[in-house]
C-alpha atoms as a PDB file:
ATOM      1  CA  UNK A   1      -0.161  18.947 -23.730  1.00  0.00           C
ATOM      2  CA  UNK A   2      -2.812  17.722 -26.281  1.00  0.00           C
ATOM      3  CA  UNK A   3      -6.644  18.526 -25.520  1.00  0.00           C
ATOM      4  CA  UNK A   4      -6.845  14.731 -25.015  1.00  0.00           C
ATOM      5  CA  UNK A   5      -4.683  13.847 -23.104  1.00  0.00           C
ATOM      6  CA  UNK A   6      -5.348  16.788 -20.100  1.00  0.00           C
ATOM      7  CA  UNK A   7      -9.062  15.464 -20.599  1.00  0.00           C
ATOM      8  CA  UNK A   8      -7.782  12.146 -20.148  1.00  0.00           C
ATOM      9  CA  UNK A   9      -5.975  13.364 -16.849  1.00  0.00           C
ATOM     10  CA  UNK A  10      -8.917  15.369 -15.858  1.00  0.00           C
ATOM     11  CA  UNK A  11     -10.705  12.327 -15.835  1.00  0.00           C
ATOM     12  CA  UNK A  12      -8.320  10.026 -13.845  1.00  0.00           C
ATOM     13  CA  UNK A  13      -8.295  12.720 -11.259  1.00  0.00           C
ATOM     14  CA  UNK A  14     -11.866  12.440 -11.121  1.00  0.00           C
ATOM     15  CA  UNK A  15     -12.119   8.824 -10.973  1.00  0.00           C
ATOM     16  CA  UNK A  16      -9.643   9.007  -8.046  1.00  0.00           C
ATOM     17  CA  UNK A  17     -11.937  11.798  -6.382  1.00  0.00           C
ATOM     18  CA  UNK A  18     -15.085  10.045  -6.315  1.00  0.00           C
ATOM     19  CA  UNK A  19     -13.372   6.791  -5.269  1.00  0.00           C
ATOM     20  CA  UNK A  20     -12.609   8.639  -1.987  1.00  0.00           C
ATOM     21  CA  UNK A  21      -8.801   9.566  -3.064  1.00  0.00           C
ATOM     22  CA  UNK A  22      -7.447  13.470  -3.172  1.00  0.00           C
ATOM     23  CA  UNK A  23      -4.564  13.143  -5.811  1.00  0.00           C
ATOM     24  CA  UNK A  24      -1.829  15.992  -6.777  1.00  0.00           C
ATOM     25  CA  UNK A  25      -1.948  16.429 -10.571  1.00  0.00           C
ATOM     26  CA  UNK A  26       1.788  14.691 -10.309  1.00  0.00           C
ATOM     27  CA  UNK A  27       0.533  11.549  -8.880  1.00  0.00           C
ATOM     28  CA  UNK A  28      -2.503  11.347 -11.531  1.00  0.00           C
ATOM     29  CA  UNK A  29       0.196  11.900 -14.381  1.00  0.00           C
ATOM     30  CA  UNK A  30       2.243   9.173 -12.331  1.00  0.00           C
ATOM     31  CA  UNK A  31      -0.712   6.235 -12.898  1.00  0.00           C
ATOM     32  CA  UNK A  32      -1.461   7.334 -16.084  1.00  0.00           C
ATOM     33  CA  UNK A  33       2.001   6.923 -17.354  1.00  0.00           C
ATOM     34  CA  UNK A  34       2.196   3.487 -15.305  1.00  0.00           C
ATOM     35  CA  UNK A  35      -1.060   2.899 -17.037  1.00  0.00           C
ATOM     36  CA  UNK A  36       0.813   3.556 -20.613  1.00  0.00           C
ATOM     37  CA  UNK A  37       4.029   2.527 -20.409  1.00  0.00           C
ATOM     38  CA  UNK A  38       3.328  -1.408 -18.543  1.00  0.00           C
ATOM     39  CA  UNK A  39       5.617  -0.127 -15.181  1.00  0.00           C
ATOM     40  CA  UNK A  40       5.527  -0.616 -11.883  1.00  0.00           C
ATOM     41  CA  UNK A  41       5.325   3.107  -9.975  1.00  0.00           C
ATOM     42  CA  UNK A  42       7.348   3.085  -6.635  1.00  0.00           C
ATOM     43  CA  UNK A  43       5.430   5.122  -4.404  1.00  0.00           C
ATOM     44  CA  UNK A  44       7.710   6.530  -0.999  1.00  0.00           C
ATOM     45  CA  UNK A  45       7.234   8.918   1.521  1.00  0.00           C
ATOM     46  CA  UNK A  46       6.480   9.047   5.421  1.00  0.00           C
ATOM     47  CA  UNK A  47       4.053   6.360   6.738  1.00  0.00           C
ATOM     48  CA  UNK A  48       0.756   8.001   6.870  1.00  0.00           C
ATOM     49  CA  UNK A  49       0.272   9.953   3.632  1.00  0.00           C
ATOM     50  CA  UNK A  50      -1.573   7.780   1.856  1.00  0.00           C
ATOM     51  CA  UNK A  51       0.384   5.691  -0.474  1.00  0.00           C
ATOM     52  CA  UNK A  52      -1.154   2.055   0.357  1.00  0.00           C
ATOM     53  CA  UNK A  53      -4.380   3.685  -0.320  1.00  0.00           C
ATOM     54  CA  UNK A  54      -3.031   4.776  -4.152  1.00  0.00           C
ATOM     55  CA  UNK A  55      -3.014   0.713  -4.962  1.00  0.00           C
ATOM     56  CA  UNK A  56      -6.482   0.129  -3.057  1.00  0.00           C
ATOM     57  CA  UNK A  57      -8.324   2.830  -4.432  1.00  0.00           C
ATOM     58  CA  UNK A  58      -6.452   1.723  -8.278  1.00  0.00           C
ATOM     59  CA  UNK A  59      -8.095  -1.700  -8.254  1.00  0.00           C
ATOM     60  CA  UNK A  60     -11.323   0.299  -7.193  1.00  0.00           C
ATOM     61  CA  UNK A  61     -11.546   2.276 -10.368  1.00  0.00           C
ATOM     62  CA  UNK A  62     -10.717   0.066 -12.551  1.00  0.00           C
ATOM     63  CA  UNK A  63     -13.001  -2.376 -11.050  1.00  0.00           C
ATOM     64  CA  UNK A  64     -10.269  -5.209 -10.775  1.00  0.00           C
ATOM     65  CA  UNK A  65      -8.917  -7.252  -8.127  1.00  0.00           C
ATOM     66  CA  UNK A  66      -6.541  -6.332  -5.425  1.00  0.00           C
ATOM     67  CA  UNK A  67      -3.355  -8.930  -4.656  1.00  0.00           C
ATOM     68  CA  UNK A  68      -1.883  -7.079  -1.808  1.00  0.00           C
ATOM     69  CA  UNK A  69       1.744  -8.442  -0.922  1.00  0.00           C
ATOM     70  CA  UNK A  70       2.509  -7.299   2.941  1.00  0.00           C
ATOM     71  CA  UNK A  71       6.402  -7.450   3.138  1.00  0.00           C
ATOM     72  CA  UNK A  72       8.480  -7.744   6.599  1.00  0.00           C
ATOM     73  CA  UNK A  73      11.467  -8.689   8.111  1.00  0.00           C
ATOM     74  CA  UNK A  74      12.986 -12.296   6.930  1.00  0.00           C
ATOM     75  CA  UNK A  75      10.238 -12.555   4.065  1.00  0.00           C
ATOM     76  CA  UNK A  76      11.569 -14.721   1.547  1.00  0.00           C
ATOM     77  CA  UNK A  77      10.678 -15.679  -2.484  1.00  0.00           C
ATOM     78  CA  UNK A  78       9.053 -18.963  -1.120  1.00  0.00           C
ATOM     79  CA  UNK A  79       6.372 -16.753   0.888  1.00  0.00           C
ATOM     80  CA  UNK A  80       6.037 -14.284  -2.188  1.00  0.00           C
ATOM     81  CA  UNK A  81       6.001 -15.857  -4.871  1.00  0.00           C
ATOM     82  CA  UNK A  82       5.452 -19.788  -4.348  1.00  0.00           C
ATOM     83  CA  UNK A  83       5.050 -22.843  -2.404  1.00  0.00           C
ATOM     84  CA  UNK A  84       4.669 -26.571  -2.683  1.00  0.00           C
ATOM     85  CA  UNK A  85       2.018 -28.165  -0.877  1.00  0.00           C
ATOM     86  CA  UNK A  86       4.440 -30.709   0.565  1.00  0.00           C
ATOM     87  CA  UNK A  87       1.339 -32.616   2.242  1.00  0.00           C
ATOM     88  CA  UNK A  88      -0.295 -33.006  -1.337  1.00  0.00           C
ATOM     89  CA  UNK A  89       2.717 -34.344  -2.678  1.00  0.00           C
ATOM     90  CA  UNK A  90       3.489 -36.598   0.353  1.00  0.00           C
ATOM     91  CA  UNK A  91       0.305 -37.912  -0.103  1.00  0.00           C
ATOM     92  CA  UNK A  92       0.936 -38.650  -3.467  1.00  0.00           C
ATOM     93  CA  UNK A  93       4.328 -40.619  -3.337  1.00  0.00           C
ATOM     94  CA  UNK A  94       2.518 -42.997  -0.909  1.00  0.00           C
ATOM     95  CA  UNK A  95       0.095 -43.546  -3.282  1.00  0.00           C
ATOM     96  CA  UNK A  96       2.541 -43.833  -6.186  1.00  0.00           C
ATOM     97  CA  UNK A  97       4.434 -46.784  -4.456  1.00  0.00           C
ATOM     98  CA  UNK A  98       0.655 -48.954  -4.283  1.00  0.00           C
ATOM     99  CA  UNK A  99      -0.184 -47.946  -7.098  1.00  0.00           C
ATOM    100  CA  UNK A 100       0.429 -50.776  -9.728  1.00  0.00           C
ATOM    101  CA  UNK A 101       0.220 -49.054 -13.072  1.00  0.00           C
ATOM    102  CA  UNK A 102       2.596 -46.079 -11.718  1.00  0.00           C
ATOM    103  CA  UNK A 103       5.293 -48.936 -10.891  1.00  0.00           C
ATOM    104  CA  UNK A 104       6.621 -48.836 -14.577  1.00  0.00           C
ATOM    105  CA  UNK A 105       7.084 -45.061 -14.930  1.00  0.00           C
ATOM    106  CA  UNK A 106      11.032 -43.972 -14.165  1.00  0.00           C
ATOM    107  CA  UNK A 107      12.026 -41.939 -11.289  1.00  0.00           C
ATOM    108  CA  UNK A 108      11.604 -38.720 -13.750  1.00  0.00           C
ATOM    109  CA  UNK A 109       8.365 -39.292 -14.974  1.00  0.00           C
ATOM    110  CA  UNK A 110       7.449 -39.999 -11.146  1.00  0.00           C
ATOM    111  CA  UNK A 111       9.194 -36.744 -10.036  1.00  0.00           C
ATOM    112  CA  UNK A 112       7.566 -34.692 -13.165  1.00  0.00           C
ATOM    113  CA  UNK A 113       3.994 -35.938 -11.698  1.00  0.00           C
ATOM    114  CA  UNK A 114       4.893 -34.996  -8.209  1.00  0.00           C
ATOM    115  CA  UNK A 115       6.620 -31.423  -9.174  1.00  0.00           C
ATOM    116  CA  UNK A 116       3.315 -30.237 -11.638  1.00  0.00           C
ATOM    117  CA  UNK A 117       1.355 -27.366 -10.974  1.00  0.00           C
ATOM    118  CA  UNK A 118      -1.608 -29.113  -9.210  1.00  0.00           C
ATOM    119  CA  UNK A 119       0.788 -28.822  -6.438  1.00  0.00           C
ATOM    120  CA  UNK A 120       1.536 -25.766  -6.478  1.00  0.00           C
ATOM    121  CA  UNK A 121       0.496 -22.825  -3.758  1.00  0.00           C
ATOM    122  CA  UNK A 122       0.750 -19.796  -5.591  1.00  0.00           C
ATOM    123  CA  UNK A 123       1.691 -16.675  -3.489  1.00  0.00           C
ATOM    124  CA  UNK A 124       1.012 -13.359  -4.144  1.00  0.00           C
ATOM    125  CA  UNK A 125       3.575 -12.075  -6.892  1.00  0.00           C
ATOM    126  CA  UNK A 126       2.669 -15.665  -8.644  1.00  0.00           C
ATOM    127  CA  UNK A 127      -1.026 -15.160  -8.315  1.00  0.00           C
ATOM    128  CA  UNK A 128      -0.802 -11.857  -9.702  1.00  0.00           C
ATOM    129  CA  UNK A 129       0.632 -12.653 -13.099  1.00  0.00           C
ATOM    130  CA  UNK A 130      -1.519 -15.810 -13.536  1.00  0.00           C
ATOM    131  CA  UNK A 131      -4.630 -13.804 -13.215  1.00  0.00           C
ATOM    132  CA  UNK A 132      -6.740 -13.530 -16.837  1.00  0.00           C
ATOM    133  CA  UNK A 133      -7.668 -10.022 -16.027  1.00  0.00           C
ATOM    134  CA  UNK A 134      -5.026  -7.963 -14.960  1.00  0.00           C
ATOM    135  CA  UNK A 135      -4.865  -7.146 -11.081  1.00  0.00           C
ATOM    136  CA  UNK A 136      -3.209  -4.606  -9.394  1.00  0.00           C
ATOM    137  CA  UNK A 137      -0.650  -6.216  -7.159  1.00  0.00           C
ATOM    138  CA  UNK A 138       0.318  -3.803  -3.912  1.00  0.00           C
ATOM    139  CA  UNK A 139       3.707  -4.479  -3.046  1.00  0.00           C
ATOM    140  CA  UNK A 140       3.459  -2.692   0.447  1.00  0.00           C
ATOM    141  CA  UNK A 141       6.400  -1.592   2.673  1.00  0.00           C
ATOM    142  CA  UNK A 142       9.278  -2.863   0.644  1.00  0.00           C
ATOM    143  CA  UNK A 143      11.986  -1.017   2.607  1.00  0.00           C
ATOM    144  CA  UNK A 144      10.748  -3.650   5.543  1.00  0.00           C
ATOM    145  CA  UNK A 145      11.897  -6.547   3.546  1.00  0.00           C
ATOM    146  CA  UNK A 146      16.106  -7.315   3.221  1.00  0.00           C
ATOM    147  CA  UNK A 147      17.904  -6.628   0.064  1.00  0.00           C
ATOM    148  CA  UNK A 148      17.885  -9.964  -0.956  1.00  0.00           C
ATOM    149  CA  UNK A 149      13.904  -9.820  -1.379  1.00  0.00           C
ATOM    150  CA  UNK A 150      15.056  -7.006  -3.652  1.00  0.00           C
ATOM    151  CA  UNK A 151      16.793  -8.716  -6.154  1.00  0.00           C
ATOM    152  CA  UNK A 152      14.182 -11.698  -6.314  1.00  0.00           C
ATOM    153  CA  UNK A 153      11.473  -8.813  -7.357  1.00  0.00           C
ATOM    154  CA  UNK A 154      14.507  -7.802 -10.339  1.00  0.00           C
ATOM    155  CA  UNK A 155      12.855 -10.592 -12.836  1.00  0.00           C
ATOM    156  CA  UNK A 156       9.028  -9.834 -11.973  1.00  0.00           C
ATOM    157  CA  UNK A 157       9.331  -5.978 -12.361  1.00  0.00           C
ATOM    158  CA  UNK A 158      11.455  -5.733 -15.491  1.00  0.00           C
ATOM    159  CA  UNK A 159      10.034  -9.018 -17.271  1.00  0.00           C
ATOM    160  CA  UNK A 160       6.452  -9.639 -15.385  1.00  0.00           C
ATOM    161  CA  UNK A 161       7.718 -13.523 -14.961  1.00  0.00           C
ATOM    162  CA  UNK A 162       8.981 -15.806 -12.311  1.00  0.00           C
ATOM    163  CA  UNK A 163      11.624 -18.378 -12.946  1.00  0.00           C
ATOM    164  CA  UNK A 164      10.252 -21.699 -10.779  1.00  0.00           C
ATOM    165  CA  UNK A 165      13.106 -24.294 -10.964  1.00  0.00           C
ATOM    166  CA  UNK A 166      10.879 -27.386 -11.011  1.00  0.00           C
ATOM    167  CA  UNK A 167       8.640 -26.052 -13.669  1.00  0.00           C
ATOM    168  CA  UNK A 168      10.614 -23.660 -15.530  1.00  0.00           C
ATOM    169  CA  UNK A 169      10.127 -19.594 -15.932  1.00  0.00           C
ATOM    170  CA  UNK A 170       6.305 -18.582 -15.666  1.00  0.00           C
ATOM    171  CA  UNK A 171       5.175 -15.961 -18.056  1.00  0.00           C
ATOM    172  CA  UNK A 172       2.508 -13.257 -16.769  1.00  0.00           C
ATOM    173  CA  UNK A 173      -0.996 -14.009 -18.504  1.00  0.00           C
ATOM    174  CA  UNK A 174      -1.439 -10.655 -18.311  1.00  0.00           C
ATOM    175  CA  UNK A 175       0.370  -7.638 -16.707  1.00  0.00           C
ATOM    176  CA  UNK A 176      -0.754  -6.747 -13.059  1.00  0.00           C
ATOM    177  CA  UNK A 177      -0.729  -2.675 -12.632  1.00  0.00           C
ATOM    178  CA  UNK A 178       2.039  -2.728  -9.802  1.00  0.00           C
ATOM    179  CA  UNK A 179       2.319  -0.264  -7.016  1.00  0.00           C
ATOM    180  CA  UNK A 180       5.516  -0.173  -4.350  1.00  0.00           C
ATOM    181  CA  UNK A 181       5.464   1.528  -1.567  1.00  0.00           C
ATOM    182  CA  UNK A 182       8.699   2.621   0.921  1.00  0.00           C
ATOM    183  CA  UNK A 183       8.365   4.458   3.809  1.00  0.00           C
ATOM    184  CA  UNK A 184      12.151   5.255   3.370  1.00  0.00           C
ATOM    185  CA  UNK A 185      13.387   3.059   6.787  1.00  0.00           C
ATOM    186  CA  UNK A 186      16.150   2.009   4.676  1.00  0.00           C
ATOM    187  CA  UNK A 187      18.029   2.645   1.015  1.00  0.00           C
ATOM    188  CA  UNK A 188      16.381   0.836  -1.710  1.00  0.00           C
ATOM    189  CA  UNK A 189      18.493  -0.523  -4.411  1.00  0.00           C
ATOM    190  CA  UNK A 190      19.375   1.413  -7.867  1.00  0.00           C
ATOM    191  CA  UNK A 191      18.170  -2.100  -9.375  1.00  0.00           C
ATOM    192  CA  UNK A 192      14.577  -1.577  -8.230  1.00  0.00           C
ATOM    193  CA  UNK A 193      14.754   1.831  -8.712  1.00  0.00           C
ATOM    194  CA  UNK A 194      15.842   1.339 -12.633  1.00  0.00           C
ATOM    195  CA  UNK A 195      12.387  -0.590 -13.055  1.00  0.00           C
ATOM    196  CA  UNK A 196      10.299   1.736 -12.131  1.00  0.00           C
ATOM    197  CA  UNK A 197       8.246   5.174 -12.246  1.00  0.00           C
ATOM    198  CA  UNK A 198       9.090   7.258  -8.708  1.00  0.00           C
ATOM    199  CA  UNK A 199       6.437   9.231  -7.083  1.00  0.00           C
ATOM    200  CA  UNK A 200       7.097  10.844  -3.614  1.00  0.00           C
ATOM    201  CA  UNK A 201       4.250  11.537  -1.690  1.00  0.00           C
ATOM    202  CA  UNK A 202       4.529  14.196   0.957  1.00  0.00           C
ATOM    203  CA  UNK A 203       2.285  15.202   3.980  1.00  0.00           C
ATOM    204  CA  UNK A 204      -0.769  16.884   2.200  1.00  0.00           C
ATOM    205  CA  UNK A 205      -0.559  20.852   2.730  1.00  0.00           C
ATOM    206  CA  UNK A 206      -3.998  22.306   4.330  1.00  0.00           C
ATOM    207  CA  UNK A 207      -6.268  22.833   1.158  1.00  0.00           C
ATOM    208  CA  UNK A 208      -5.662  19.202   0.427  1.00  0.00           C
ATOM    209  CA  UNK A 209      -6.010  17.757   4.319  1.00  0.00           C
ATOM    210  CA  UNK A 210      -9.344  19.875   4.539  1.00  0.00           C
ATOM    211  CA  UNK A 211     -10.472  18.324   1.040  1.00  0.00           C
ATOM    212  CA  UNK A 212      -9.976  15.131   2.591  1.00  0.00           C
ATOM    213  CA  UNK A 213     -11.788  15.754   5.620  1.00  0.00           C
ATOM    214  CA  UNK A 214     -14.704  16.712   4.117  1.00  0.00           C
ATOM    215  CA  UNK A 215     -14.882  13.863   1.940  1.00  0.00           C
ATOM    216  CA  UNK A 216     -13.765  11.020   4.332  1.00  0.00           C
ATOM    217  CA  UNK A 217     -16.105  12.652   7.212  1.00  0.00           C
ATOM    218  CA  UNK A 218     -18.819  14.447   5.936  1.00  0.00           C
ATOM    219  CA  UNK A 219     -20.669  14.367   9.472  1.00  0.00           C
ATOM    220  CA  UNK A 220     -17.781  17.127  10.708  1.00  0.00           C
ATOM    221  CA  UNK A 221     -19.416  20.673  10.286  1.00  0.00           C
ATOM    222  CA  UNK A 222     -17.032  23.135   8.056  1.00  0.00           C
ATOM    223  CA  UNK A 223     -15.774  25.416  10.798  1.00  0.00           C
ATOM    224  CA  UNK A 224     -14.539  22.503  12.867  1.00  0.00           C
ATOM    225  CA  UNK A 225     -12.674  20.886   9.858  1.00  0.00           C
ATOM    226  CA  UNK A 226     -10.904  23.716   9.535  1.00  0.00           C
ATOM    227  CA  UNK A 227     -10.006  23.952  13.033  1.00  0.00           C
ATOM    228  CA  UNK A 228      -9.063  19.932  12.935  1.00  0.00           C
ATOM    229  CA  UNK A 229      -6.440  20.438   9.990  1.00  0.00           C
ATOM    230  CA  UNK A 230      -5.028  23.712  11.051  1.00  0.00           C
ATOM    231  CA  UNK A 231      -4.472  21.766  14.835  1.00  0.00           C
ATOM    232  CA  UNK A 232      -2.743  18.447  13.133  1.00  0.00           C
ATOM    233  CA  UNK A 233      -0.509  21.270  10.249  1.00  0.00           C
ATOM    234  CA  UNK A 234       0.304  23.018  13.676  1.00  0.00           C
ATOM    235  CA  UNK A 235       1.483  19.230  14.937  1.00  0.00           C
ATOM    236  CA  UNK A 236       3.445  17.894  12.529  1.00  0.00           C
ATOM    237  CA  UNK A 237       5.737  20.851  12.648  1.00  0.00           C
ATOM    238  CA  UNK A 238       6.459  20.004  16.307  1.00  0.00           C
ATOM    239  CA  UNK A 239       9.740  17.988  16.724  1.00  0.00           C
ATOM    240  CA  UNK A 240       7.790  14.689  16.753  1.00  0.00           C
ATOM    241  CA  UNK A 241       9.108  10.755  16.676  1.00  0.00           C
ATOM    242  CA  UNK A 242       5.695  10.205  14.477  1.00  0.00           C
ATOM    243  CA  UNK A 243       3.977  12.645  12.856  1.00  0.00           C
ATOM    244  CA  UNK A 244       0.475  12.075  12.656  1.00  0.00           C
ATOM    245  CA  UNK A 245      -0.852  11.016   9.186  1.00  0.00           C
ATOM    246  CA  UNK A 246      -3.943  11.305   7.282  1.00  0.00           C
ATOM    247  CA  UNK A 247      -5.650   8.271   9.097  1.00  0.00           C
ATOM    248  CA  UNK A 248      -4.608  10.084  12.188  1.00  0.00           C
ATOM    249  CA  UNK A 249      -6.233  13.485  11.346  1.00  0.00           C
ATOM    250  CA  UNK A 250      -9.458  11.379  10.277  1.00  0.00           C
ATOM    251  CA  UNK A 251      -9.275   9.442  13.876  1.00  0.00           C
ATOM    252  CA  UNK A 252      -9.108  12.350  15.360  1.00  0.00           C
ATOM    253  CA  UNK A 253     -12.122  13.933  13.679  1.00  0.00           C
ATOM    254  CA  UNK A 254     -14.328  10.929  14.665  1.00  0.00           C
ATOM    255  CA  UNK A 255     -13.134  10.841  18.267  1.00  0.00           C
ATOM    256  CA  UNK A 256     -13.877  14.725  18.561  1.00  0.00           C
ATOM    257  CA  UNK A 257     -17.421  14.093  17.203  1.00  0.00           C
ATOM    258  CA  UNK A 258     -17.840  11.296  19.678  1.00  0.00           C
ATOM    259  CA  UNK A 259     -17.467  13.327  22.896  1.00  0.00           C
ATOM    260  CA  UNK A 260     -19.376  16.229  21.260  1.00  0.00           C
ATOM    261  CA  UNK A 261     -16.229  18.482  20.781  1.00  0.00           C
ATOM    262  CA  UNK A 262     -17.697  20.688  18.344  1.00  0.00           C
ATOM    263  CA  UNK A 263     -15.118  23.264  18.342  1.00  0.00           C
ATOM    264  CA  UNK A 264     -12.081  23.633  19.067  1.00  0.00           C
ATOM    265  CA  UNK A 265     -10.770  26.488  21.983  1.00  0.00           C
ATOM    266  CA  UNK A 266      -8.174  27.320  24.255  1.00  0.00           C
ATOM    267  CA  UNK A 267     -10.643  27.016  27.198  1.00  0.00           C
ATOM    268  CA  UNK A 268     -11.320  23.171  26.307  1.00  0.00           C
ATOM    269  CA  UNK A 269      -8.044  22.144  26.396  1.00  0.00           C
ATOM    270  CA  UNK A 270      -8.826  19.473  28.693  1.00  0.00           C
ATOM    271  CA  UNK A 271     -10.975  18.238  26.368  1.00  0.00           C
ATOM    272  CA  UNK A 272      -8.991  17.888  23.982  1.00  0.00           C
ATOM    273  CA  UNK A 273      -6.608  15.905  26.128  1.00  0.00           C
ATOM    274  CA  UNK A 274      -8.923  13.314  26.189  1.00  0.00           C
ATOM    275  CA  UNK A 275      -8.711  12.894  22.317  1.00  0.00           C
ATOM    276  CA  UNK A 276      -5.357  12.654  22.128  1.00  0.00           C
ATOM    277  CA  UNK A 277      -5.033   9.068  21.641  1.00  0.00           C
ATOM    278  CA  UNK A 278      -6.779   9.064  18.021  1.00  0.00           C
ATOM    279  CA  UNK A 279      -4.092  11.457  17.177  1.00  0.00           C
ATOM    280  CA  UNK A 280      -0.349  10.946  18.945  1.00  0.00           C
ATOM    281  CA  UNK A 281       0.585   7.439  19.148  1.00  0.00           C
ATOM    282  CA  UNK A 282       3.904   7.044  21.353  1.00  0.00           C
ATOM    283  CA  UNK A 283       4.428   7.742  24.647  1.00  0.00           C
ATOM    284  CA  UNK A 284       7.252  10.684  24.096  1.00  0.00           C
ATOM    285  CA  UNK A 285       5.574  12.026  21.591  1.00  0.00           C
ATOM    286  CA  UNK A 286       2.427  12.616  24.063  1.00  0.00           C
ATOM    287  CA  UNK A 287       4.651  14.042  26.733  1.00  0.00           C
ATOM    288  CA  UNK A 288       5.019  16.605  24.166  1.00  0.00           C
ATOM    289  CA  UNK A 289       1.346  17.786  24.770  1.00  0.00           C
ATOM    290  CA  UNK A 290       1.152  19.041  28.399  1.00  0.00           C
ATOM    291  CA  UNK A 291      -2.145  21.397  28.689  1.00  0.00           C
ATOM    292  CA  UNK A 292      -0.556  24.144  28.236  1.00  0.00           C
ATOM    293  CA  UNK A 293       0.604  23.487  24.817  1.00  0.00           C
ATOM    294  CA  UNK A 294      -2.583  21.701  23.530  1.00  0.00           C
ATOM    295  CA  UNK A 295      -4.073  25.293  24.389  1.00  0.00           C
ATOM    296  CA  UNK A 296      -1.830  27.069  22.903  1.00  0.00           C
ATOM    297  CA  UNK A 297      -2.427  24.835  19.616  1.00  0.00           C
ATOM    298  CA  UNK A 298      -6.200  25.080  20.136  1.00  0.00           C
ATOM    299  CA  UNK A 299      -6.406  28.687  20.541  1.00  0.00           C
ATOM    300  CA  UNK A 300      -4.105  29.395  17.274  1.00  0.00           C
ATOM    301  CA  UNK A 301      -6.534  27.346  15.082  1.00  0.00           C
END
């Protein structure tokens, strides 16, 4: 690797740093190459690690704006990429049919007026390609959406445009910086996959948890961040339905600090009960935690 280009990494990874974000060299190398080659980077791991945050924390360093698509169940193209304001154009055949000078136009010309872009609602994945600077659009949970939401994405990821039968195909006015992110509840197609960079993002190991810590709550003293990650490492390797994730371990840390918990010890087990709900968030999983095993956790840290 060139001089350059591990300065130019260096400084990526410091970017992300002082814009609140923790990256692994392999995530940093990730961007930049999304950054270089014009792809989208498909970002998928367990919910929690931080992978919506990659796309938020993107748009803040390079001081652009953030078109966040939210996909779920039954989305369709309509809701992602476009809509017709059907009220608008309502509107305007009413005002078509008194309007004397409109009377000699064909039914063509009448439908061409009706079916122009003034009417248009544009959606996220629409929004983000007619945007003069380029955004970066966050294309969040994709797994939650059907295949068939898939294969609409096909044209926007491999040729940044969107086919719009009453217009025609909509080329991007400049290319959005796209992040994906799967939490892996289903399979996602080799289609998508062929478009794009992969990055999987795992639970961070201690050094990086306790990096985070410190940055994201700076009011926690040193000793008890250390006890915090080393109690939350101990819990995801407990047979779990949800492991907690980063936003967990930071909940957790503010909810300690709020009932003056300032360390953490097998004789305030109890306490630590009481925190509980910042950090294990079904009801199985917090049978899991009698007292017994919350001091057993407590006094290993």
């Amino acid at each position: 690797m060139t001089s350059d280009r591990a300065q130019e990494l260096a400084a990526w990874q410091r970017d992300l740093a002082q814009a609140g974000y923790i990256a692994e060299p392999s995530l940093v190398a990730a961007l930049l190459l999304m950054q270089d080659l014009g792809r989208p980077l498909l970002l998928e791991g367990d919910a929690g690690v931080g992978k919506t945050e990659v796309g938020k924390v993107l748009a803040t360093i390079r001081n652009t704006r953030l078109i966040r698509l939210q996909c779920y169940e039954g989305l369709d193209a309509h809701s992602a990429m476009y809509e017709w304001n059907y009220q608008r154009q309502l509107l305007a055949i009413k005002l078509l049919e008194h309007d004397e000078r409109a009377s000699g136009k064909d039914l063509a010309q009448k439908e061409q007026d009706i079916f122009s872009e003034r009417y248009l609602l544009r959606r996220p994945l629409l929004e983000a390609i007619s945007c003069e600077q380029p955004p970066v659009l966050l294309i969040d949970e994709v797994d939650r959406a059907d295949e068939a939401f898939e294969a609409y994405l096909l044209e926007l990821l491999s040729d940044f445009q969107l086919s719009i039968p009453e217009l025609g195909t909509v080329h991007a006015t400049s290319r959005p910086l796209v992040v994906i992110t799967s939490n892996g509840t289903r399979e996602l197609s080799d289609a998508l996959r062929r478009r794009c960079l992969y990055q999987y993002i795992d639970y961070p190991d201690h050094a990086k948890e306790l990096a985070i810590v410190q940055k994201k709550a700076p009011a926690v003293a040193a000793a008890l961040a250390q006890q915090i990650v080393a109690f939350v490492q101990a819990v995801r390797r407990m047979d779990l339905q949800k492991k907690p994730g980063i936003a967990e371990t930071l909940d957790w840390a503010a909810a300690l600090l709020r009932l003056d918990i300032s360390v953490i010890e097998q004789d305030g087990a109890e306490r630590i009960l009481q925190t509980l709900s910042a950090l294990i968030k079904t009801r199985d999983d917090r049978a899991a935690f009698p007292r017994e095993v919350v001091a057993r956790l407590a006094a290993a840290c």
